[in-house]
Structures are given as structure tokens and as C-alpha cells.
PDB file of N, CA and C in Angstrom:
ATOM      1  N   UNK A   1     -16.559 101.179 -22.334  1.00  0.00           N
ATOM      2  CA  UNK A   1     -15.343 101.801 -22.817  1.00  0.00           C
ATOM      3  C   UNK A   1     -14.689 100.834 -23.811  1.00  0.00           C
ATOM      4  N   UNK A   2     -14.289 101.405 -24.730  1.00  0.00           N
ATOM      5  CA  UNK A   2     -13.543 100.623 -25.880  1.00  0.00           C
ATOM      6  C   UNK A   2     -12.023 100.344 -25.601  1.00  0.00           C
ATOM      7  N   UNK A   3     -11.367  99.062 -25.533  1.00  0.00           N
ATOM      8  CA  UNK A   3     -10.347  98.863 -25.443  1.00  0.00           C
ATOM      9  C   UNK A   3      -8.991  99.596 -25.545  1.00  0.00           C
ATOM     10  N   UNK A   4      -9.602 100.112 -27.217  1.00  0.00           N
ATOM     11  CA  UNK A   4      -8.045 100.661 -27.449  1.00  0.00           C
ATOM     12  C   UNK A   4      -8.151 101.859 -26.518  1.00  0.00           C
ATOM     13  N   UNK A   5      -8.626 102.444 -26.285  1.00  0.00           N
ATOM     14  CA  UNK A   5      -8.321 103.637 -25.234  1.00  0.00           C
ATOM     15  C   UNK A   5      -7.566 103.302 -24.830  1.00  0.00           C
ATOM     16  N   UNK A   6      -7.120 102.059 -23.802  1.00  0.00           N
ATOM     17  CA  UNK A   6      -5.663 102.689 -23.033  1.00  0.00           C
ATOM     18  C   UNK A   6      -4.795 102.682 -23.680  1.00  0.00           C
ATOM     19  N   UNK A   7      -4.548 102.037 -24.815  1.00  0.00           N
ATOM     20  CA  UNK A   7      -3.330 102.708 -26.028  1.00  0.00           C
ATOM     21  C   UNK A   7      -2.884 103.915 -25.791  1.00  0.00           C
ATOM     22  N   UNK A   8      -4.298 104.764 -26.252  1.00  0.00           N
ATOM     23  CA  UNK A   8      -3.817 106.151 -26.668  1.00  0.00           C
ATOM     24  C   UNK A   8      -3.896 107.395 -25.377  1.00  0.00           C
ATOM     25  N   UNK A   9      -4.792 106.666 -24.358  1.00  0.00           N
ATOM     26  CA  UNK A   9      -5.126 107.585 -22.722  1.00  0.00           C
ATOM     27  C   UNK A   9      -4.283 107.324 -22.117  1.00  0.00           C
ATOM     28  N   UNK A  10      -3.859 106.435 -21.927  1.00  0.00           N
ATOM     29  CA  UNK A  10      -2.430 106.071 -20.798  1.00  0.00           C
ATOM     30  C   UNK A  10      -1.159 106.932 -20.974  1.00  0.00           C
ATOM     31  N   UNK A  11      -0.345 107.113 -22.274  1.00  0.00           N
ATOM     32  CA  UNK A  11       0.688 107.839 -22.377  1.00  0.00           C
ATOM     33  C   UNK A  11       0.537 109.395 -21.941  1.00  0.00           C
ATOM     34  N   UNK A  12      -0.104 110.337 -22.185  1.00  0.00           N
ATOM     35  CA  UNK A  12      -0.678 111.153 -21.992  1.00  0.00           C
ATOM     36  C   UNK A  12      -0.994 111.401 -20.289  1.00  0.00           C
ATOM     37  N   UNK A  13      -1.677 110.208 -19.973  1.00  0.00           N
ATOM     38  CA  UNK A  13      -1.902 110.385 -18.101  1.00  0.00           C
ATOM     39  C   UNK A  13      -0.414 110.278 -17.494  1.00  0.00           C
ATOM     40  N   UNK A  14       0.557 109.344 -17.773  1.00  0.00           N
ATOM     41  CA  UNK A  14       1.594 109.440 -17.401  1.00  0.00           C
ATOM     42  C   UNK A  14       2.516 109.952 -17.540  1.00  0.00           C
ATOM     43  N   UNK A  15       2.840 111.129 -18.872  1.00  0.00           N
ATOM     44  CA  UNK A  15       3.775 112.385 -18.787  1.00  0.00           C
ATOM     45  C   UNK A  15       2.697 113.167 -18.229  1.00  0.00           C
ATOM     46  N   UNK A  16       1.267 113.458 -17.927  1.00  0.00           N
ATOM     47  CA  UNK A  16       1.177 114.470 -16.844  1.00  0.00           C
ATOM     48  C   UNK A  16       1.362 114.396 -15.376  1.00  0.00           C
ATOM     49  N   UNK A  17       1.620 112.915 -15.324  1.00  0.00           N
ATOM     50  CA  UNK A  17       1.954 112.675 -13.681  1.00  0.00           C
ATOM     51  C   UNK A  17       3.448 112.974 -13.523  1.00  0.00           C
ATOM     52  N   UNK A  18       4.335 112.588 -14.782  1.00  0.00           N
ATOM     53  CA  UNK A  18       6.073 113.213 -14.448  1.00  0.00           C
ATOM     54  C   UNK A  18       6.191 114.809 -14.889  1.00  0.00           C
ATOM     55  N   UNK A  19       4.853 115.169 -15.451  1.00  0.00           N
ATOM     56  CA  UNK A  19       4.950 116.818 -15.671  1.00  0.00           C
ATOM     57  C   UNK A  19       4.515 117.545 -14.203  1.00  0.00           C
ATOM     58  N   UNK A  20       3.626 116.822 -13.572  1.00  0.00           N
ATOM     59  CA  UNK A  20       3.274 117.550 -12.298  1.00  0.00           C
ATOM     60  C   UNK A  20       4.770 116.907 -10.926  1.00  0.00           C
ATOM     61  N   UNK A  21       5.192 115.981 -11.474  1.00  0.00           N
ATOM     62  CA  UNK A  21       6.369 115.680 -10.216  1.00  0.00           C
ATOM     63  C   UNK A  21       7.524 116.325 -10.851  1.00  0.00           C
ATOM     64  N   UNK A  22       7.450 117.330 -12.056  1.00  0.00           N
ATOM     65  CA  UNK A  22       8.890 117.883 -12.021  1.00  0.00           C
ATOM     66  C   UNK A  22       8.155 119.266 -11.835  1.00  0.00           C
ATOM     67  N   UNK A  23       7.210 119.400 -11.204  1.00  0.00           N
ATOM     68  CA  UNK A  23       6.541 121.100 -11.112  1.00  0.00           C
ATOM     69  C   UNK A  23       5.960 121.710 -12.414  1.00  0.00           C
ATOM     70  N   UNK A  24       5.784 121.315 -13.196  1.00  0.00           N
ATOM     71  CA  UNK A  24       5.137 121.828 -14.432  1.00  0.00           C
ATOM     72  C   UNK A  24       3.896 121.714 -14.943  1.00  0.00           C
ATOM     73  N   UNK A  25       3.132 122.422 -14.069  1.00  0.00           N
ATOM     74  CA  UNK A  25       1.300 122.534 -13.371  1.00  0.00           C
ATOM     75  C   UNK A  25       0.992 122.517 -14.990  1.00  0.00           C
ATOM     76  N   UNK A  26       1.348 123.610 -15.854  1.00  0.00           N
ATOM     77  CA  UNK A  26       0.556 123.611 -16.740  1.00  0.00           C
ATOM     78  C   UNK A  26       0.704 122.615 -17.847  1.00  0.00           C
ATOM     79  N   UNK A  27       1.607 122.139 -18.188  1.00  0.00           N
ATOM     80  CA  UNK A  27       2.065 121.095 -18.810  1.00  0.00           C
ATOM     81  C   UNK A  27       1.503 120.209 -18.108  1.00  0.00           C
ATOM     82  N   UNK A  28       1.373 119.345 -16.953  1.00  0.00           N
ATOM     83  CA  UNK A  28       0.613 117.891 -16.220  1.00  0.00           C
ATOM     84  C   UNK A  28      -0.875 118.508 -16.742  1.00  0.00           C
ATOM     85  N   UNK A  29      -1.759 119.600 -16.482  1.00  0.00           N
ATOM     86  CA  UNK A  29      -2.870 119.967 -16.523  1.00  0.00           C
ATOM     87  C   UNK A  29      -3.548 119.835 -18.320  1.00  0.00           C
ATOM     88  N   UNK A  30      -2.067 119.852 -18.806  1.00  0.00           N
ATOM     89  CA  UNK A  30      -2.874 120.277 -20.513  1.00  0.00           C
ATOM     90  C   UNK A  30      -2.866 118.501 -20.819  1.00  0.00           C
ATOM     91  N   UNK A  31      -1.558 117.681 -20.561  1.00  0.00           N
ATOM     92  CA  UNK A  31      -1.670 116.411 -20.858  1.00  0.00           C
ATOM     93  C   UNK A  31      -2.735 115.393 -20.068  1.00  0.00           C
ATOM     94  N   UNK A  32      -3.217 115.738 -18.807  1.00  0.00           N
ATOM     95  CA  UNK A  32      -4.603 115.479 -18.598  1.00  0.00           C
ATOM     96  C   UNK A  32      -5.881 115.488 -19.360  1.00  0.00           C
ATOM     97  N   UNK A  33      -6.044 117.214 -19.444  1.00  0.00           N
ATOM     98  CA  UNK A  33      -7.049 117.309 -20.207  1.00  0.00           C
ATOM     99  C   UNK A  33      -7.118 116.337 -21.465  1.00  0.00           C
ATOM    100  N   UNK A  34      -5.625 116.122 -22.348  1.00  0.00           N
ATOM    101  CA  UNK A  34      -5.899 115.286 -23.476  1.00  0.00           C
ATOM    102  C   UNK A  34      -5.963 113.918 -22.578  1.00  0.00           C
ATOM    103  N   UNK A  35      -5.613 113.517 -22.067  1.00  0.00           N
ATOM    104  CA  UNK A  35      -6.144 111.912 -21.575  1.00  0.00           C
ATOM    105  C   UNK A  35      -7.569 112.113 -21.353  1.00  0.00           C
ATOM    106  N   UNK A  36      -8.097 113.437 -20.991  1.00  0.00           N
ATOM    107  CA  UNK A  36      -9.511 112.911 -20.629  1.00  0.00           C
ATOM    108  C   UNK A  36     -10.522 113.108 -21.605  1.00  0.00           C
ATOM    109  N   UNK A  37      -9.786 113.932 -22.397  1.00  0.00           N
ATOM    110  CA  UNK A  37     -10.823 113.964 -23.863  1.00  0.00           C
ATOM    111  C   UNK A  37     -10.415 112.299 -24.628  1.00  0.00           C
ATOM    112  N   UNK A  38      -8.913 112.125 -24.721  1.00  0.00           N
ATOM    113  CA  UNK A  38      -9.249 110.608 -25.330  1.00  0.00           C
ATOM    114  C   UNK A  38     -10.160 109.488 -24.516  1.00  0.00           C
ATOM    115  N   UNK A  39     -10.371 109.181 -22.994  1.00  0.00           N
ATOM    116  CA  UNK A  39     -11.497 108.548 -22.727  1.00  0.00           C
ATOM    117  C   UNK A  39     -12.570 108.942 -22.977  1.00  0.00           C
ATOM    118  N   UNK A  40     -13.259 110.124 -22.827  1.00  0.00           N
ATOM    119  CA  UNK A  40     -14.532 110.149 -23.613  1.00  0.00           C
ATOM    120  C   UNK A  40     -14.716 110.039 -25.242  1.00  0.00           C
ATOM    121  N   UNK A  41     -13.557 110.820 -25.977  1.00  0.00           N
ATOM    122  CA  UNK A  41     -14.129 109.804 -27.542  1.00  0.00           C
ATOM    123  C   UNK A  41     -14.217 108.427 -27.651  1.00  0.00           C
ATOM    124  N   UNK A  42     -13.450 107.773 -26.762  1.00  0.00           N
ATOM    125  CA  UNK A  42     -13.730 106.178 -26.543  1.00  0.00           C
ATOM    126  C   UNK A  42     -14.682 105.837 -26.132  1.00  0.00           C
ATOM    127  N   UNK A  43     -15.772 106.596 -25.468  1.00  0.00           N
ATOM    128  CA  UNK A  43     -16.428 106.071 -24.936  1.00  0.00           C
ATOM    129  C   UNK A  43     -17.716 105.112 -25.637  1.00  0.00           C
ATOM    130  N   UNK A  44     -18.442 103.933 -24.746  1.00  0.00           N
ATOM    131  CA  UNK A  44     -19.359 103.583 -25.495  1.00  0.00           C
ATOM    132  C   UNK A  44     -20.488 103.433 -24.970  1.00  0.00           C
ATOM    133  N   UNK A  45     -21.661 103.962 -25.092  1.00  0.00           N
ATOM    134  CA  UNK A  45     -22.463 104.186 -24.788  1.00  0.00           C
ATOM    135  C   UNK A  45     -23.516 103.451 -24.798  1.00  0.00           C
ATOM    136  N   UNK A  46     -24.492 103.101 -23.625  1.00  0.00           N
ATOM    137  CA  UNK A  46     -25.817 102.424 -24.474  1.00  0.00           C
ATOM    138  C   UNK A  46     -26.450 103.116 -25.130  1.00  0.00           C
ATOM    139  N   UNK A  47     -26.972 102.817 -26.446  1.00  0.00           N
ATOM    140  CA  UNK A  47     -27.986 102.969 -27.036  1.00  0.00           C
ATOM    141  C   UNK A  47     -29.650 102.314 -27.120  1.00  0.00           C
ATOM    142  N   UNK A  48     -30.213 103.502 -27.240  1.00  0.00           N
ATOM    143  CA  UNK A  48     -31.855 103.122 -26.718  1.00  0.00           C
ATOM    144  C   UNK A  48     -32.372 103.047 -28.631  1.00  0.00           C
ATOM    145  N   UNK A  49     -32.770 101.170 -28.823  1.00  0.00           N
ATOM    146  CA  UNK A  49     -33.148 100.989 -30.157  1.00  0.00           C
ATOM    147  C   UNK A  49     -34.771 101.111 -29.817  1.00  0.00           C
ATOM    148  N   UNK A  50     -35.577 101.508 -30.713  1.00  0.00           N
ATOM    149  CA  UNK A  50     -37.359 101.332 -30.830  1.00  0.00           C
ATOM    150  C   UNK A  50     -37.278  99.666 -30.735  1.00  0.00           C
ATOM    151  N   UNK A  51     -38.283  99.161 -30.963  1.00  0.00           N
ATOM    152  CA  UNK A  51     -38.652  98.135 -30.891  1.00  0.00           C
ATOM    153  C   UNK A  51     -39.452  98.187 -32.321  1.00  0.00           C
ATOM    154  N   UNK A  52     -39.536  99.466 -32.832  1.00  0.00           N
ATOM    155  CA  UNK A  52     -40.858  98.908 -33.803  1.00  0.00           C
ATOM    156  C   UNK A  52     -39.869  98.649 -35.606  1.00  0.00           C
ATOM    157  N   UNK A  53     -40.336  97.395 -35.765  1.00  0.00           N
ATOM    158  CA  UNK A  53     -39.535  96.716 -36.710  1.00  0.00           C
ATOM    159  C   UNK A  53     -39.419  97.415 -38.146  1.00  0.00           C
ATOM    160  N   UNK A  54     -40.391  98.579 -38.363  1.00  0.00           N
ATOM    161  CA  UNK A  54     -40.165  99.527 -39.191  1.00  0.00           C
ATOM    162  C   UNK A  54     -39.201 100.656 -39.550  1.00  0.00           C
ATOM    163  N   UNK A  55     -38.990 100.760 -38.089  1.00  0.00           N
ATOM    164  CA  UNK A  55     -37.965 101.732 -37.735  1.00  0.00           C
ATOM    165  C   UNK A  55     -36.550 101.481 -38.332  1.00  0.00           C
ATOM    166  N   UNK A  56     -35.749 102.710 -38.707  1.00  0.00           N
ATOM    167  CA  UNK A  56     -34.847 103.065 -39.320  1.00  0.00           C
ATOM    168  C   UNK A  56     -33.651 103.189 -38.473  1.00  0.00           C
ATOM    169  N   UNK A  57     -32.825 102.434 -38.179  1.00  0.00           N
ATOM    170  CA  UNK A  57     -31.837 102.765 -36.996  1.00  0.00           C
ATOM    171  C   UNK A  57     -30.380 102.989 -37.675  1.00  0.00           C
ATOM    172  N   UNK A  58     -29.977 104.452 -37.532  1.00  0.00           N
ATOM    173  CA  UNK A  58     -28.693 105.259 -37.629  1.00  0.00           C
ATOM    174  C   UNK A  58     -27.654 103.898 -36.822  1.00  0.00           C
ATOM    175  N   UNK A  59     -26.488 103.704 -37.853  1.00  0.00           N
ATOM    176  CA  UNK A  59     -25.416 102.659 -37.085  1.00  0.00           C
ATOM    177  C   UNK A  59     -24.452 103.967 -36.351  1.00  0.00           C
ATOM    178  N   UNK A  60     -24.800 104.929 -36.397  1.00  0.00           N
ATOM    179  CA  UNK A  60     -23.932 105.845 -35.307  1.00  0.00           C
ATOM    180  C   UNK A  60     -24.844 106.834 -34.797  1.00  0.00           C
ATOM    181  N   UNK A  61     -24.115 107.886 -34.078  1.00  0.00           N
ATOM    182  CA  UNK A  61     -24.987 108.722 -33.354  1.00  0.00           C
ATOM    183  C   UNK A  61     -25.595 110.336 -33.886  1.00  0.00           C
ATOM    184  N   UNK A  62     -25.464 109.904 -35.928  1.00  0.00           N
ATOM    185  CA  UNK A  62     -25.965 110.610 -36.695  1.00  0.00           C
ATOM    186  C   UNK A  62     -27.811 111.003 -36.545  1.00  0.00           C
ATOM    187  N   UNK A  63     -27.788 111.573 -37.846  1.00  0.00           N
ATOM    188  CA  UNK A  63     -29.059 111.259 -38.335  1.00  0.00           C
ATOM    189  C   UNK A  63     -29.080 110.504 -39.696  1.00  0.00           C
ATOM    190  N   UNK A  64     -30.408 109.540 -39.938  1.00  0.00           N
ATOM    191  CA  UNK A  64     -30.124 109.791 -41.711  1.00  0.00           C
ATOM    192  C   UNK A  64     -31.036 110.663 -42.314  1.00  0.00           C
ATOM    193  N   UNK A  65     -30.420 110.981 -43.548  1.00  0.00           N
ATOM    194  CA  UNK A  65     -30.713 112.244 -44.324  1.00  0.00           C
ATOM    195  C   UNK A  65     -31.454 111.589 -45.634  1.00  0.00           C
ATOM    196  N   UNK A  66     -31.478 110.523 -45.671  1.00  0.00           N
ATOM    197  CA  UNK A  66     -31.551 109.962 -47.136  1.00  0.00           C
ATOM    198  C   UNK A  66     -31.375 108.805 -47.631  1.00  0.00           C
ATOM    199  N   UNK A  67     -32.548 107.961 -47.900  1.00  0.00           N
ATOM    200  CA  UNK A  67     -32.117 106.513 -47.879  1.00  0.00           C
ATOM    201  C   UNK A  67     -33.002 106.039 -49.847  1.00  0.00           C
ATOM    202  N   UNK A  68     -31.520 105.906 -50.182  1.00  0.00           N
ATOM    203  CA  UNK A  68     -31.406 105.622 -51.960  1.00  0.00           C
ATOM    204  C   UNK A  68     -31.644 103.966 -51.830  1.00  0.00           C
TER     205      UNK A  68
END
């Protein structure tokens, strides 16, 4: 997991915890969901590199299309 996440996941988890303690299910439920979509775009993943030294390795979880 990448650091800055709790920057931007934390605020979000904690007005849905004072949205669900003032009764406001759907409001705590929607500011969840965004805390839990911001930990997974944070997320970081292993990546599986080839070994074979020819190989072309994408620096993200693209494809490449075209190498000028």
C-alpha cells in the first residue's frame, strides 16, 4: 500500500463513522464505499517481471503499443 493513502482514505472513513453515529446509513455507506475505492487505487501490487533480458517491461499495468 502506498503511503499517501491515508491522506486521502482516512477523512472519508471518519465522516462515515460520524455519518453512521448520527443515523445516516446512507451517507456512512456512500463515504465508505469512497474510502474503499481510495485504498484500492492505492494499492501496490507485486508485479511478476520475465527474467528474459530481451523482454520489454511496461513501467505500469499498460500495454506497449509502440516502441519509436
Amino acid at each position: 500500500m502506498v503511503k499517501d493513502v491515508y491522506r486521502f482514505a482516512l477523512p472519508p472513513l471518519a465522516l462515515g463513522l460520524v455519518a453512521l453515529g448520527f443515523g445516516w446509513t446512507w451517507l456512512g455507506a456512500a463515504l465508505f464505499l469512497v474510502s474503499a475505492f481510495v485504498f484500492y487505487f492505492f494499492r501496490d501490487p507485486e508485479r511478476a517481471v520475465t527474467a528474459d533480458p530481451a523482454a520489454i517491461v511496461s513501467p505500469a499495468d499498460g500495454r506497449i503499443v509502440e516502441i519509436v
